[in-house]
C-alpha atoms as a PDB file:
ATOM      1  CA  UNK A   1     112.560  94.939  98.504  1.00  0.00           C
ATOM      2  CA  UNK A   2     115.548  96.150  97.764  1.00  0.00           C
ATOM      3  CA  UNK A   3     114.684 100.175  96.771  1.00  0.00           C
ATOM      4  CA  UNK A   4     115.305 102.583  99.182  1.00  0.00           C
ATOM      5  CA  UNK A   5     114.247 106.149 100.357  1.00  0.00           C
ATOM      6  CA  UNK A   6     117.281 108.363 100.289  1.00  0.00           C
ATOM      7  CA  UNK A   7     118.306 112.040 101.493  1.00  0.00           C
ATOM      8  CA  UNK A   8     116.964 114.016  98.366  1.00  0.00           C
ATOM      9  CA  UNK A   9     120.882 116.183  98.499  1.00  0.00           C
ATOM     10  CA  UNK A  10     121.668 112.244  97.346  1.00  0.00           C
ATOM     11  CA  UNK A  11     118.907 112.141  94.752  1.00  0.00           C
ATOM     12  CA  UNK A  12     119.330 113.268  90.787  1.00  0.00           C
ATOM     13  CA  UNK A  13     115.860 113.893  89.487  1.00  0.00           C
ATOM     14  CA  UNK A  14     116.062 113.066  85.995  1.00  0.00           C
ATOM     15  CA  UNK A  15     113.971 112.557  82.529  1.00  0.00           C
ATOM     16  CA  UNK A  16     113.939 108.684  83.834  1.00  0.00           C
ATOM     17  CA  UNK A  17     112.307 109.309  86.566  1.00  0.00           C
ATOM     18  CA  UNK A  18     108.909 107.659  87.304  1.00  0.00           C
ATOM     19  CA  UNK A  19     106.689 110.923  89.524  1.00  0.00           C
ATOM     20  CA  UNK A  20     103.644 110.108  91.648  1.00  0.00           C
ATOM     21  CA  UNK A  21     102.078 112.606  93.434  1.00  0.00           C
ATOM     22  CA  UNK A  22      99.659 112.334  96.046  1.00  0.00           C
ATOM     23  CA  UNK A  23      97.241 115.144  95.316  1.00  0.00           C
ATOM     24  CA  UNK A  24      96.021 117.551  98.106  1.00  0.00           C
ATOM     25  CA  UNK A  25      92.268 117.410  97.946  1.00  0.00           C
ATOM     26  CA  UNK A  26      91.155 117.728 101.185  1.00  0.00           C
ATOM     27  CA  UNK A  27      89.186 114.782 102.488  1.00  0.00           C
ATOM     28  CA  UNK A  28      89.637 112.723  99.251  1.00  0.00           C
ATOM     29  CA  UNK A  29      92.318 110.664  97.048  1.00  0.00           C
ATOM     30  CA  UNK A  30      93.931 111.617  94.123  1.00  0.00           C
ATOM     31  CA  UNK A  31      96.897 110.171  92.996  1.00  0.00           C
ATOM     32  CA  UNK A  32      99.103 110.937  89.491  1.00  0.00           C
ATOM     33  CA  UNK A  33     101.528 108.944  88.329  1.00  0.00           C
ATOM     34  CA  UNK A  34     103.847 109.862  85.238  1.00  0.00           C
ATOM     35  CA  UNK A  35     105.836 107.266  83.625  1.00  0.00           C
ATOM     36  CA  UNK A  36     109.485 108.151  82.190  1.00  0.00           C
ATOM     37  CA  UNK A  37     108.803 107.820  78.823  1.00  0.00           C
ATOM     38  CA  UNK A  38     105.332 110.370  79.271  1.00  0.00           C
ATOM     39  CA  UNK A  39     102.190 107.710  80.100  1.00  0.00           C
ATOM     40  CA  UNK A  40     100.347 108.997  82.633  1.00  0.00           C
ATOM     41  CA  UNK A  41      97.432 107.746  85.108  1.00  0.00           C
ATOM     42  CA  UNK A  42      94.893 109.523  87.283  1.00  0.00           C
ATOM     43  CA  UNK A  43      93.958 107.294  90.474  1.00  0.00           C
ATOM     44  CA  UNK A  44      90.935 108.888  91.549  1.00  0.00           C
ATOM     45  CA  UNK A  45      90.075 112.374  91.341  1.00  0.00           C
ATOM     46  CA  UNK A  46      89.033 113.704  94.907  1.00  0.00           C
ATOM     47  CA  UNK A  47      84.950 114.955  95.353  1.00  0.00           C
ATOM     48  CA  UNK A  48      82.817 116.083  97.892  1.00  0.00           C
ATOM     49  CA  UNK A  49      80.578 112.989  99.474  1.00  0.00           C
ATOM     50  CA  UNK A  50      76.794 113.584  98.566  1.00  0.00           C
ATOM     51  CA  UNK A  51      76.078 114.341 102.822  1.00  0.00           C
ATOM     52  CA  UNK A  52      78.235 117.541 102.437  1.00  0.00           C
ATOM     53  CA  UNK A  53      75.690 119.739 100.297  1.00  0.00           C
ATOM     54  CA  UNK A  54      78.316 121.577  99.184  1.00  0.00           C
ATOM     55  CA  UNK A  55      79.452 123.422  95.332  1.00  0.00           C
ATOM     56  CA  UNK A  56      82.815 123.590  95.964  1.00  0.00           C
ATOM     57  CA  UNK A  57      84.489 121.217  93.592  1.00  0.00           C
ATOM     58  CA  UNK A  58      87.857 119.880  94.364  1.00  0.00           C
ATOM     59  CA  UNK A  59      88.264 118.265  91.128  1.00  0.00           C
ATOM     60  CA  UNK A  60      88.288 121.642  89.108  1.00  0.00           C
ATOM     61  CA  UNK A  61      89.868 123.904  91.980  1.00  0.00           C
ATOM     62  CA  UNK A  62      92.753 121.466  93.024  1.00  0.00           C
ATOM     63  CA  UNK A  63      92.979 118.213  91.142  1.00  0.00           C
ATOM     64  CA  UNK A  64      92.445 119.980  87.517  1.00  0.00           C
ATOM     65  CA  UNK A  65      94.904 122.629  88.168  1.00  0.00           C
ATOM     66  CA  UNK A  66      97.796 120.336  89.929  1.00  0.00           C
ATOM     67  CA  UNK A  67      97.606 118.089  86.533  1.00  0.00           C
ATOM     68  CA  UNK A  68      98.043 121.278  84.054  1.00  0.00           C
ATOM     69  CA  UNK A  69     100.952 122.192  86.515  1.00  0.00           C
ATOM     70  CA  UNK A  70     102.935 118.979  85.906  1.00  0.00           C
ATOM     71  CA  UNK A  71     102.860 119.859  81.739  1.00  0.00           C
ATOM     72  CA  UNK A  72      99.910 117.573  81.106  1.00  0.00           C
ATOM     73  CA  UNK A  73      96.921 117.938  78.650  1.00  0.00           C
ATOM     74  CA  UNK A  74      95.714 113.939  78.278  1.00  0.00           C
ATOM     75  CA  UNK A  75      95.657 111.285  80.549  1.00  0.00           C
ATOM     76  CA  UNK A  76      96.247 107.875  78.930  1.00  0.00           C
ATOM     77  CA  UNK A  77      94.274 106.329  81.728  1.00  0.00           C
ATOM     78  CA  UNK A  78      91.816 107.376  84.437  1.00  0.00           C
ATOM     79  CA  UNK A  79      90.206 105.547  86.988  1.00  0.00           C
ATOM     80  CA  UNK A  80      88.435 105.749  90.375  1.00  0.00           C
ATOM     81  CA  UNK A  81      88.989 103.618  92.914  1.00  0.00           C
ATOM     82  CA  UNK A  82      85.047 103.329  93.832  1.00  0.00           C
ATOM     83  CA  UNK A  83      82.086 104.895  93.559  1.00  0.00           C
ATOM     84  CA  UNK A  84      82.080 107.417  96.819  1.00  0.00           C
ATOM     85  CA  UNK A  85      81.794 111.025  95.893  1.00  0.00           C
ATOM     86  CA  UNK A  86      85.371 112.078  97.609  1.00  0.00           C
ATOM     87  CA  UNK A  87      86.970 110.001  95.112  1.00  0.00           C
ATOM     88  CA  UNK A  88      84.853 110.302  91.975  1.00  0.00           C
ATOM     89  CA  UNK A  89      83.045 113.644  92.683  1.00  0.00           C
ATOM     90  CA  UNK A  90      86.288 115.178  91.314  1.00  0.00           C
ATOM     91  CA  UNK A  91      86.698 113.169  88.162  1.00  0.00           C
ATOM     92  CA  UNK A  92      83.746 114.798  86.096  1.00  0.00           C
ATOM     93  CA  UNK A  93      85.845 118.479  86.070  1.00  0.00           C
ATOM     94  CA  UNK A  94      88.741 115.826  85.171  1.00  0.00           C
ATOM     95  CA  UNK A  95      86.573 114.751  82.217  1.00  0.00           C
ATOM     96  CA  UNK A  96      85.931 117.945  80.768  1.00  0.00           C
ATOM     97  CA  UNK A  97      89.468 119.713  80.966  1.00  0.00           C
ATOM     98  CA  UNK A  98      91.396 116.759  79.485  1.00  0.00           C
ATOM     99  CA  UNK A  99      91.203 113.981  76.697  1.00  0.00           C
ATOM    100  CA  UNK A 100      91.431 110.601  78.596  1.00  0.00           C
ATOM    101  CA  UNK A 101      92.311 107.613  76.353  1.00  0.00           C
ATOM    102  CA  UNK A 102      90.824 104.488  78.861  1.00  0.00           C
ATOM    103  CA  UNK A 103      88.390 105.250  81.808  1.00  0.00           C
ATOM    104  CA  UNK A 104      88.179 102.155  84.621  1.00  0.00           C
ATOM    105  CA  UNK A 105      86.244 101.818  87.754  1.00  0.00           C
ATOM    106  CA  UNK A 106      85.696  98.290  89.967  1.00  0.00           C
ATOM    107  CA  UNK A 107      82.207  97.939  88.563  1.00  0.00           C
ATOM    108  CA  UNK A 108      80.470  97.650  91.922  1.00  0.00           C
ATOM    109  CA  UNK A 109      77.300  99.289  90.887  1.00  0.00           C
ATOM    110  CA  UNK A 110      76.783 102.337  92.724  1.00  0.00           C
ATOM    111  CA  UNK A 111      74.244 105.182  92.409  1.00  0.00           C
ATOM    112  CA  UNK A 112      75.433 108.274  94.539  1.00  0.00           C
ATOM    113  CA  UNK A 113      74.894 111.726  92.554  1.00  0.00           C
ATOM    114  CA  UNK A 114      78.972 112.244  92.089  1.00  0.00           C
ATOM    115  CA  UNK A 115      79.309 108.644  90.740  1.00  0.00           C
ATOM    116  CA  UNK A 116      76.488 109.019  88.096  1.00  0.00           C
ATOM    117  CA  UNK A 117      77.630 112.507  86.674  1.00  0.00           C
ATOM    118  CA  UNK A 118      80.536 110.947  86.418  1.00  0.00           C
ATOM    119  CA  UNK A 119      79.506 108.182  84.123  1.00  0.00           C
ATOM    120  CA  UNK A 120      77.176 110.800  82.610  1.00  0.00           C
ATOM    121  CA  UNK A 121      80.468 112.759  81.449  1.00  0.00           C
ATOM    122  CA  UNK A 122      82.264 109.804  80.271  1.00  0.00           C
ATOM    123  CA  UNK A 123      79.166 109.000  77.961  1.00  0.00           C
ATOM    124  CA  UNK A 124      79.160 112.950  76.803  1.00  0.00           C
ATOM    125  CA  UNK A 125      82.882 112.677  76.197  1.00  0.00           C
ATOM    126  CA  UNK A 126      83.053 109.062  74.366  1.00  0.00           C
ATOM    127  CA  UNK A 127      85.353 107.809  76.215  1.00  0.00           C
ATOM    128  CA  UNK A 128      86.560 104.286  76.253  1.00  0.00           C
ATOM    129  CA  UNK A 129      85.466 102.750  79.232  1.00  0.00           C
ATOM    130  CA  UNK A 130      85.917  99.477  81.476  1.00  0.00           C
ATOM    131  CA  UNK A 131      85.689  97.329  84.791  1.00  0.00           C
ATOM    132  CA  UNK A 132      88.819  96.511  86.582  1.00  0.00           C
ATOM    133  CA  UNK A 133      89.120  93.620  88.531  1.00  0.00           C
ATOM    134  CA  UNK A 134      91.768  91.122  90.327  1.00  0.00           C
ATOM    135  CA  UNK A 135      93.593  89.024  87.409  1.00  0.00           C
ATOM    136  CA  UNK A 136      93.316  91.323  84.551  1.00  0.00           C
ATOM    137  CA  UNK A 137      96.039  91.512  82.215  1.00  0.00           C
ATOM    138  CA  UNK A 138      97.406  94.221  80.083  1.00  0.00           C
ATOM    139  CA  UNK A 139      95.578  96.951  80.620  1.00  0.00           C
ATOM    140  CA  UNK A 140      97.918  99.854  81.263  1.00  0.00           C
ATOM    141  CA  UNK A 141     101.305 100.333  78.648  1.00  0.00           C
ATOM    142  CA  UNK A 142     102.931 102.218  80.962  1.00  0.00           C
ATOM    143  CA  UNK A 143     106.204 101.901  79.129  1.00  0.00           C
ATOM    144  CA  UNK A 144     109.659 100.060  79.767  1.00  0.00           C
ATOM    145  CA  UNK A 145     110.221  98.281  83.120  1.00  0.00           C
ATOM    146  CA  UNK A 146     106.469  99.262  84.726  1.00  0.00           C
ATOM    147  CA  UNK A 147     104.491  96.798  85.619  1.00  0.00           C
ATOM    148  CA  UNK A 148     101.141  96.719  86.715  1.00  0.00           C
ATOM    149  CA  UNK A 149      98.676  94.196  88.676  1.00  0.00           C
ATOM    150  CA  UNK A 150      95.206  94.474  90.095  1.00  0.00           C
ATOM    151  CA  UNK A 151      94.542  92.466  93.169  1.00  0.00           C
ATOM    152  CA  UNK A 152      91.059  93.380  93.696  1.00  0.00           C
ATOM    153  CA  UNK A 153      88.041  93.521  93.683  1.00  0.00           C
ATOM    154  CA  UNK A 154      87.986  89.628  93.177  1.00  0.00           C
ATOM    155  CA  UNK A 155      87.587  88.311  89.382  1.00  0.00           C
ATOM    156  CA  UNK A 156      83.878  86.458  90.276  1.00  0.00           C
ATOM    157  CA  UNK A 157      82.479  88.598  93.166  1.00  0.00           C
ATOM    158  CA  UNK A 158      82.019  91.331  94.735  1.00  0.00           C
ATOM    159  CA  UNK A 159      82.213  92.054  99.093  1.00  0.00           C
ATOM    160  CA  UNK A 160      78.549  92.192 100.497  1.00  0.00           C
ATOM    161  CA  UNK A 161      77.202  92.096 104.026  1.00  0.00           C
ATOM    162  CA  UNK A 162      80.538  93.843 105.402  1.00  0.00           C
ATOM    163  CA  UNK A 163      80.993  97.306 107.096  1.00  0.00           C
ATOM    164  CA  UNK A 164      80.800  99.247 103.586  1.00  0.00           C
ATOM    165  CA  UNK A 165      80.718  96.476 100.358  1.00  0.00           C
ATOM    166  CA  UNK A 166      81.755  99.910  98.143  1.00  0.00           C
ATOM    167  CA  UNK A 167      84.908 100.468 100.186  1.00  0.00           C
ATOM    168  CA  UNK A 168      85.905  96.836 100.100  1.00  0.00           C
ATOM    169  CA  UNK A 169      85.371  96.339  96.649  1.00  0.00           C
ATOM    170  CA  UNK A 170      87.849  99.279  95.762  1.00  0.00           C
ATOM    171  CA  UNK A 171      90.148  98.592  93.021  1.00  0.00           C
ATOM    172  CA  UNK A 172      93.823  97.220  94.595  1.00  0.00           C
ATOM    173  CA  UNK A 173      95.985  98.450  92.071  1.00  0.00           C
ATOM    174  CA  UNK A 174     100.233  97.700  92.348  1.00  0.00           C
ATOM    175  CA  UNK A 175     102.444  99.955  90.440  1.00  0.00           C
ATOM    176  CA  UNK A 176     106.341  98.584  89.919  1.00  0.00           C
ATOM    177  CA  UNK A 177     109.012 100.316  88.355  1.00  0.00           C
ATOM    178  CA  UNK A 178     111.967  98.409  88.233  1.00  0.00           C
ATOM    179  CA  UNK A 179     112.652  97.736  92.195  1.00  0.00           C
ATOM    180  CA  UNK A 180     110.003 100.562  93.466  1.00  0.00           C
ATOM    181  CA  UNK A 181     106.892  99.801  93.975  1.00  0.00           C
ATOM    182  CA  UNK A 182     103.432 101.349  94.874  1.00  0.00           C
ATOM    183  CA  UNK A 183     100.196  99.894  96.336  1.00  0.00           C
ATOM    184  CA  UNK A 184      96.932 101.952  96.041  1.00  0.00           C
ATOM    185  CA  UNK A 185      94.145 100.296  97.913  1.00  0.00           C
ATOM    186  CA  UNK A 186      91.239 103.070  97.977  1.00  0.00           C
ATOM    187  CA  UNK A 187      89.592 103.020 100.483  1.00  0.00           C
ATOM    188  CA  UNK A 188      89.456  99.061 101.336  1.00  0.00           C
ATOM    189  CA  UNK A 189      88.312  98.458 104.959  1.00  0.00           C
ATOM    190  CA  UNK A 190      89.840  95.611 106.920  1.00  0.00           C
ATOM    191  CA  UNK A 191      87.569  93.210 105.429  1.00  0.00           C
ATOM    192  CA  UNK A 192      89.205  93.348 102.174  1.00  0.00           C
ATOM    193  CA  UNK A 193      92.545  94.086 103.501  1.00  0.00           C
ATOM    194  CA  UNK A 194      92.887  90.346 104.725  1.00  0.00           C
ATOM    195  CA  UNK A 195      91.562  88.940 101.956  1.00  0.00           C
ATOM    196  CA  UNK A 196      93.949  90.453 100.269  1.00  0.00           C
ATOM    197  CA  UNK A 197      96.107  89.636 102.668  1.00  0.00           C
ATOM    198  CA  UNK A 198      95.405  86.002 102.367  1.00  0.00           C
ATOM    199  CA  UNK A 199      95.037  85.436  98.401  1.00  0.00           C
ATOM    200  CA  UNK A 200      98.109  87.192  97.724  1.00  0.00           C
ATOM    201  CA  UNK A 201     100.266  87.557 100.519  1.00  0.00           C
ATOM    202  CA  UNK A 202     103.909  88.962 100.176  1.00  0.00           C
ATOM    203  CA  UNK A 203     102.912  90.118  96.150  1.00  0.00           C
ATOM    204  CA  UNK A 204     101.317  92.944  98.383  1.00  0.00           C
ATOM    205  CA  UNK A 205     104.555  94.112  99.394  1.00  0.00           C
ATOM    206  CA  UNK A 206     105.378  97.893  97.766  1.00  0.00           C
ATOM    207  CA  UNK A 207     107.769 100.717  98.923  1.00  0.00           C
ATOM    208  CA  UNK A 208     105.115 103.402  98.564  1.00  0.00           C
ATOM    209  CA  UNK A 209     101.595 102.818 100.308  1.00  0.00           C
ATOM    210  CA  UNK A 210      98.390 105.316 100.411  1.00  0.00           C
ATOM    211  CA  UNK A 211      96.764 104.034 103.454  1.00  0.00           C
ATOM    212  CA  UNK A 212      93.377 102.384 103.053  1.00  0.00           C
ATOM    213  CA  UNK A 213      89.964 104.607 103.584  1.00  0.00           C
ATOM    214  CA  UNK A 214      92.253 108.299 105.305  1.00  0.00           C
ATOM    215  CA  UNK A 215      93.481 106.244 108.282  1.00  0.00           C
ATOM    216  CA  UNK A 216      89.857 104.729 109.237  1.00  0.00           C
ATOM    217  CA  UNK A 217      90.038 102.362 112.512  1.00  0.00           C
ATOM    218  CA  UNK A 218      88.552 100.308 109.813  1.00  0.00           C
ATOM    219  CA  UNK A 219      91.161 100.065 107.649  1.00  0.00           C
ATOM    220  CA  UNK A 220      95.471  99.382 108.531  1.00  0.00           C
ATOM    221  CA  UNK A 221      94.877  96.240 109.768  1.00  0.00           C
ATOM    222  CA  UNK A 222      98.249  94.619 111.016  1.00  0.00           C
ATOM    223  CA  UNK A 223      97.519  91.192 108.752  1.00  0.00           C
ATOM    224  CA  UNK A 224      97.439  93.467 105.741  1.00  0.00           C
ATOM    225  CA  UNK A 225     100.303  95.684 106.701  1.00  0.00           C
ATOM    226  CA  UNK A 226     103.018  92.915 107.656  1.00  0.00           C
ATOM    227  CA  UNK A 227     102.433  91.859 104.277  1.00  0.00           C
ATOM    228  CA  UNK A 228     102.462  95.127 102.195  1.00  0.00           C
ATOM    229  CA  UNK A 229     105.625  96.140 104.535  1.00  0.00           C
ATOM    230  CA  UNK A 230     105.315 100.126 103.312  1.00  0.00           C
ATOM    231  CA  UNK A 231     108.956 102.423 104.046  1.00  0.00           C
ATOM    232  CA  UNK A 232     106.694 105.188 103.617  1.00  0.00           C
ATOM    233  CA  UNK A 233     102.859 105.503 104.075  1.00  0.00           C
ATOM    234  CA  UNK A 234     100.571 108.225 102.672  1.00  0.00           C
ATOM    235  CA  UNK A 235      97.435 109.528 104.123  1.00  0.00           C
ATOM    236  CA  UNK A 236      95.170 111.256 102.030  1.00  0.00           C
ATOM    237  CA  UNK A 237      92.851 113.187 104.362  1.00  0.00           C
ATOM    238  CA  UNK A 238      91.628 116.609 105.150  1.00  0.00           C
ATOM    239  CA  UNK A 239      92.602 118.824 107.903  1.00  0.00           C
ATOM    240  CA  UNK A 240      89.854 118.840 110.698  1.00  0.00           C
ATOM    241  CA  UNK A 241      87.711 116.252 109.255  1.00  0.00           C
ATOM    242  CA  UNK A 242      84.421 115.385 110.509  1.00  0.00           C
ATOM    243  CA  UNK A 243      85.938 111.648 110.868  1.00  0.00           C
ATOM    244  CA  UNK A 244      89.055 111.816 113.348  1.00  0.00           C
ATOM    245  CA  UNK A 245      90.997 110.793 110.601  1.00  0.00           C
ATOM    246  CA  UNK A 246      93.621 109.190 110.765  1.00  0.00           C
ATOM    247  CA  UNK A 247      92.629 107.365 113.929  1.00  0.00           C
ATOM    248  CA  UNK A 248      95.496 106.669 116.276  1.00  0.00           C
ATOM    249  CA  UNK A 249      95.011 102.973 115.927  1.00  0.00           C
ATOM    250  CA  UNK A 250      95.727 103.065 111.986  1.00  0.00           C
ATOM    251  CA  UNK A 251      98.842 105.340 113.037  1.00  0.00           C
ATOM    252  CA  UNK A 252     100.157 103.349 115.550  1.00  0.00           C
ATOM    253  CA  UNK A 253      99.515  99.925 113.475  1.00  0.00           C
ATOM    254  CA  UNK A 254     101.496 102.091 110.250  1.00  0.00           C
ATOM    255  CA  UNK A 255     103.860 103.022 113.196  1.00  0.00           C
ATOM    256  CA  UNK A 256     104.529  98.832 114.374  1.00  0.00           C
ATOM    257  CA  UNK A 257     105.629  97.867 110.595  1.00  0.00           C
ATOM    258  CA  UNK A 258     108.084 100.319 110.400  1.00  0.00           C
ATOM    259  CA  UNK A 259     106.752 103.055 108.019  1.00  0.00           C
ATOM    260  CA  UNK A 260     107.137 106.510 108.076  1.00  0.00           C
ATOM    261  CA  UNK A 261     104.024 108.448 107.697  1.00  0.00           C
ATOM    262  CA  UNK A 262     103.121 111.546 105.018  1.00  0.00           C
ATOM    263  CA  UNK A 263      99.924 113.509 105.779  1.00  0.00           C
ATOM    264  CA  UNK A 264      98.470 115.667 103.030  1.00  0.00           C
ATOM    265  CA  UNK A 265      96.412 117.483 105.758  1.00  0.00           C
ATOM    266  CA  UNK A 266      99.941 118.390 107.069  1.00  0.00           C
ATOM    267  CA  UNK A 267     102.154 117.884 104.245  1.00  0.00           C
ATOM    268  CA  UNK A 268     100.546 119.319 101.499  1.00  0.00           C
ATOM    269  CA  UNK A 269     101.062 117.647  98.008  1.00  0.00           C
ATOM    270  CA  UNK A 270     103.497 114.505  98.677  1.00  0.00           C
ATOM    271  CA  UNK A 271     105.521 113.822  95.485  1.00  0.00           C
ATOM    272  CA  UNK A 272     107.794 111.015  95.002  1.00  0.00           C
ATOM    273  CA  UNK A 273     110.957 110.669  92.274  1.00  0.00           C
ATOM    274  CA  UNK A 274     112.096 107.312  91.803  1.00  0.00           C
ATOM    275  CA  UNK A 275     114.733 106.142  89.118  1.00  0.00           C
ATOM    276  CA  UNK A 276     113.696 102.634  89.886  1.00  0.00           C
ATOM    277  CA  UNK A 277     116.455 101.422  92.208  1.00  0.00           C
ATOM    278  CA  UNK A 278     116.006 104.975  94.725  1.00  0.00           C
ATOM    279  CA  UNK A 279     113.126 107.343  95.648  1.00  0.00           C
ATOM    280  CA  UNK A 280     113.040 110.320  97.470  1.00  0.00           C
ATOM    281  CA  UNK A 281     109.594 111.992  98.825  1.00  0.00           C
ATOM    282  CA  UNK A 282     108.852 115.885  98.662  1.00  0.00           C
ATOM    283  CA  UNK A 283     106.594 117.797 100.630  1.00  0.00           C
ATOM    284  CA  UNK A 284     104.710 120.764  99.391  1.00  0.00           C
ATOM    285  CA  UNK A 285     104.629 122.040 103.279  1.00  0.00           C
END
């Protein structure tokens, strides 16, 4: 890779810009990218998990609002990366506050309460709707000099009899404009991480990386990380989580390959500009 992070007094934000913006949902993922010439997809939409009984909705309270703050009233794509509720539970709010031109998820079937009302919403809506797996061509028009590859789950199957088959068969999804690149992985556990790891190999490697499942001990494994070879790693996870997320070893693993590490328990929303040759990260804390 040639991209790198610079000081942002060295950085000119501009209209060319490509903006991704790891969302602040608490103990969830949401992620937003913006293309320069206006395209625009959602990566998840944060949620509450089913356990925690609660009505507090961080799709309409925080991943809603953060979208209308950034200008925008349709997302050309949506997507989740699987079925759990902290990454789905959010996208039925999504669903009803803006017109969403494709909707994607892995296809791992998957029958928590979030996930269904969900799919319930994208029926009430009409809105075009798909599986996204490894090998899949042409799906996102993203505009000039983006390019986009899935890596997983795998074209024929899907992960059973491993520590969480819906967290392993998370869609892998590689964003690359011009020399930057990004690498969203869900919430793949270390299962899927090295057979990821193993199929593809350096074609992992992106500037940007949300770490896999908050910073599990499951996930960061060092076979997947020497080959994804993030500058900067983001953790989406909530402050004081029931989990101990991120778990020192993910840290220290993130730590061995050289990456510095973003925290939206402690950071806040974590935005990055890139121009395609540069990025710079911002911090909302």
């Amino acid at each position: 890779m040639v991209a790198r992070r610079i000081p942002p007094v060295k950085y000119e934000k501009s209209s060319n810009d490509m903006v991704v913006s790891f969302i602040d949902v608490g103990q969830g993922n949401a992620i937003l990218v913006e293309s320069p010439t206006g395209e625009t997809i959602l990566y998840d939409a944060g949620g509450n998990p089913v356990w925690m009984k609660s009505s507090w909705d961080p799709g309409m309270q925080l991943t809603v609002p953060y979208i209308k703050s950034r200008g925008i009233n349709r997302l050309d794509y949506a997507m989740i990366s699987h079925g759990h509720g902290d990454h789905s539970g959010g996208m039925k709010a999504v669903i009803y506050n803006f017109d969403i031109g494709m909707f994607y998820d892995p296809g791992y079937k998957y029958t928590g309460g979030p996930y269904l009302e969900m799919l319930q919403a994208i029926k009430a809506k009409n809105i075009s709707y798909g599986y996204l797996k490894a090998g899949m061509k042409n799906k996102f028009n993203m505009g000039k000099d983006i390019v986009t590859k899935v890596f997983s789950p795998p074209k024929d199957f899907y992960f059973q009899g491993t520590n969480s088959d819906t967290n392993n068969s998370s869609i892998v999804l590689k964003i690359k404009y011009k020399d930057v690149s990004f690498l969203f992985p869900g919430d793949l556990e270390s299962r899927g991480e090295i057979y990821c790891a193993k199929k593809y190999g350096h074609q992992l490697e992106s500037n940007i990386l949300q770490v896999c499942h908050h910073g599990s001990f499951t996930s960061s494994s060092i076979p997947f990380l020497k080959q994804v070879m993030p500058e900067v790693a983001v953790i989406p996870v909530g402050r004081n989580n029931p989990f101990g997320h991120p778990r020192p070893v993910a840290l220290n693993n993130l730590k061995n390959v050289g990456a510095e590490i973003f925290r939206t328990d402690y950071d806040g929303n974590v935005v990055v500009y890139t121009n395609g040759k540069q990025f710079i990260v911002e911090t909302e804390k």
